[in-house]
Protein backbone atom coordinates (compact mmCIF):
# COMPACT_ATOMS: atom_id res chain seq x y z
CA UNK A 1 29.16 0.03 8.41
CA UNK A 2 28.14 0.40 4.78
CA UNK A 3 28.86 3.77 3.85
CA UNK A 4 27.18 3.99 0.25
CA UNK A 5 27.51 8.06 -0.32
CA UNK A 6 28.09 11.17 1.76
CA UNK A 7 24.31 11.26 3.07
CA UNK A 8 23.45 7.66 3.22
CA UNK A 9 24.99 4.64 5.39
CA UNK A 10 24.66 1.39 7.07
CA UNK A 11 25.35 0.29 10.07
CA UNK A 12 24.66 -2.74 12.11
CA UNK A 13 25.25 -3.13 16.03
CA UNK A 14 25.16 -6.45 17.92
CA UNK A 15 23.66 -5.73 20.78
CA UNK A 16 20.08 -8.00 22.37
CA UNK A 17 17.89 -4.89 23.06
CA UNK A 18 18.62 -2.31 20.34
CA UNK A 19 21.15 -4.08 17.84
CA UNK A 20 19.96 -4.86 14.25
CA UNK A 21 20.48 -2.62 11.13
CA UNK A 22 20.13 1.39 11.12
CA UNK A 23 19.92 3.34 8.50
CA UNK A 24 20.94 7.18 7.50
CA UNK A 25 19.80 9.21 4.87
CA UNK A 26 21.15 12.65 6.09
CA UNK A 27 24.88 12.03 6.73
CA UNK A 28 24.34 10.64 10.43
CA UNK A 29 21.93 13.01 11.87
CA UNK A 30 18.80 10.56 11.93
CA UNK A 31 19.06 6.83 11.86
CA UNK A 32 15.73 4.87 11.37
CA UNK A 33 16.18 1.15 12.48
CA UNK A 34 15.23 -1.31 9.62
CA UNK A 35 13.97 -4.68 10.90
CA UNK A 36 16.19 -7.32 12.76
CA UNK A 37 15.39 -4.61 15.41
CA UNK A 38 16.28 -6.82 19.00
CA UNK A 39 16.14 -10.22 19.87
CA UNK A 40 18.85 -12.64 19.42
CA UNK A 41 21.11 -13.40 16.42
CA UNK A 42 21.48 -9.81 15.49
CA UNK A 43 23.91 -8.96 12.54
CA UNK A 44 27.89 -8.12 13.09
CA UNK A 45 28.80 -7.17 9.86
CA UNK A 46 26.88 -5.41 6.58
CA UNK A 47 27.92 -5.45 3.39
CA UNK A 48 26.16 -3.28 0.52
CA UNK A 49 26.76 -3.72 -2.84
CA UNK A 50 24.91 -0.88 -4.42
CA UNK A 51 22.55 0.91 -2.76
CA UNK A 52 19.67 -1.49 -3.27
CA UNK A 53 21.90 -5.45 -2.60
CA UNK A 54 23.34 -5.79 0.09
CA UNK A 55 23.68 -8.78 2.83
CA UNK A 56 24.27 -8.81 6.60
CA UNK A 57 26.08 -11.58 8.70
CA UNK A 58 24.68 -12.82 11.73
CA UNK A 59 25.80 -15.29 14.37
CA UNK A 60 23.23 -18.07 13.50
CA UNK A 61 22.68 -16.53 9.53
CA UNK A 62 22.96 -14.31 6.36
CA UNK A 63 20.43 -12.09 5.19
CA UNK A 64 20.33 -10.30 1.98
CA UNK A 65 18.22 -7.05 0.66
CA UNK A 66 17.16 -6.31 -2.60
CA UNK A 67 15.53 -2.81 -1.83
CA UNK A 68 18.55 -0.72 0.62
CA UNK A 69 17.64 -2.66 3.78
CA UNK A 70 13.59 -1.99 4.27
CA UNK A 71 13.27 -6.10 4.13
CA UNK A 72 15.96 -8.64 4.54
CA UNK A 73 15.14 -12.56 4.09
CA UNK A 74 17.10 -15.20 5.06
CA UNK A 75 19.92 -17.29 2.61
CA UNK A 76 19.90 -20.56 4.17
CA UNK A 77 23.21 -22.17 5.09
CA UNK A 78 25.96 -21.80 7.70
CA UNK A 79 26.88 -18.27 8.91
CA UNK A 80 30.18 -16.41 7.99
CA UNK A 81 32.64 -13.87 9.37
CA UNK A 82 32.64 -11.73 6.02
CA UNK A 83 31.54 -11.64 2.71
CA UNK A 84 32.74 -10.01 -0.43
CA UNK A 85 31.15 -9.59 -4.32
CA UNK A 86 32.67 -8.47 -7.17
CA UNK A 87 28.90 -8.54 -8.73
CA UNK A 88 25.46 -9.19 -7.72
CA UNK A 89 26.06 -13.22 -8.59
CA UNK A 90 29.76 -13.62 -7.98
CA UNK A 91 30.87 -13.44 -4.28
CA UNK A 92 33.48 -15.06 -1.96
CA UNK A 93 32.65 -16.07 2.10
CA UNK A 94 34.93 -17.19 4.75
CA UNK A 95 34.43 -18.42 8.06
């Protein structure tokens, strides 16, 4: 979960039918699902640098947004447990 203020967060579920990213912009009340909607390889983990960069960490890959979560595109490379940036360049990943 990517709480970014007191009305909007983040949160990802890992589940094959309804598990991908959700999204709230009324402290919890509605979420609206934001692509990697079902299927396989859904993300366990979100991480939101401001409220427009974030990434998301998948079993098979990492995706990142540039506009709060409407698109995600994949970063090629090996998948991670958790990511953290101390800027929109300058990040650390572990396994």
């Amino acid at each position: 979960m990517a709480v970014l203020n007191k009305d909007t967060i983040l949160f990802v579920r890992d589940s094959g039918f309804d598990g991908g990213v959700y999204r709230t912009t009324d402290g919890g009340l509605n979420w609206q699902p934001l692509g990697q909607v079902g299927g396989t390889g859904q993300p366990y983990s979100i991480y939101m640098f401001n409220k427009d960069i974030g990434f998301n960490l998948g079993s098979s890959n990492m995706r990142k947004t540039t506009n709060g979560g409407e698109n995600w595109f994949v970063i090629p490379g090996e998948s991670y447990f958790d990511i953290k940036f101390i800027d929109t360049l300058i990040g650390w990943k572990y396994k």
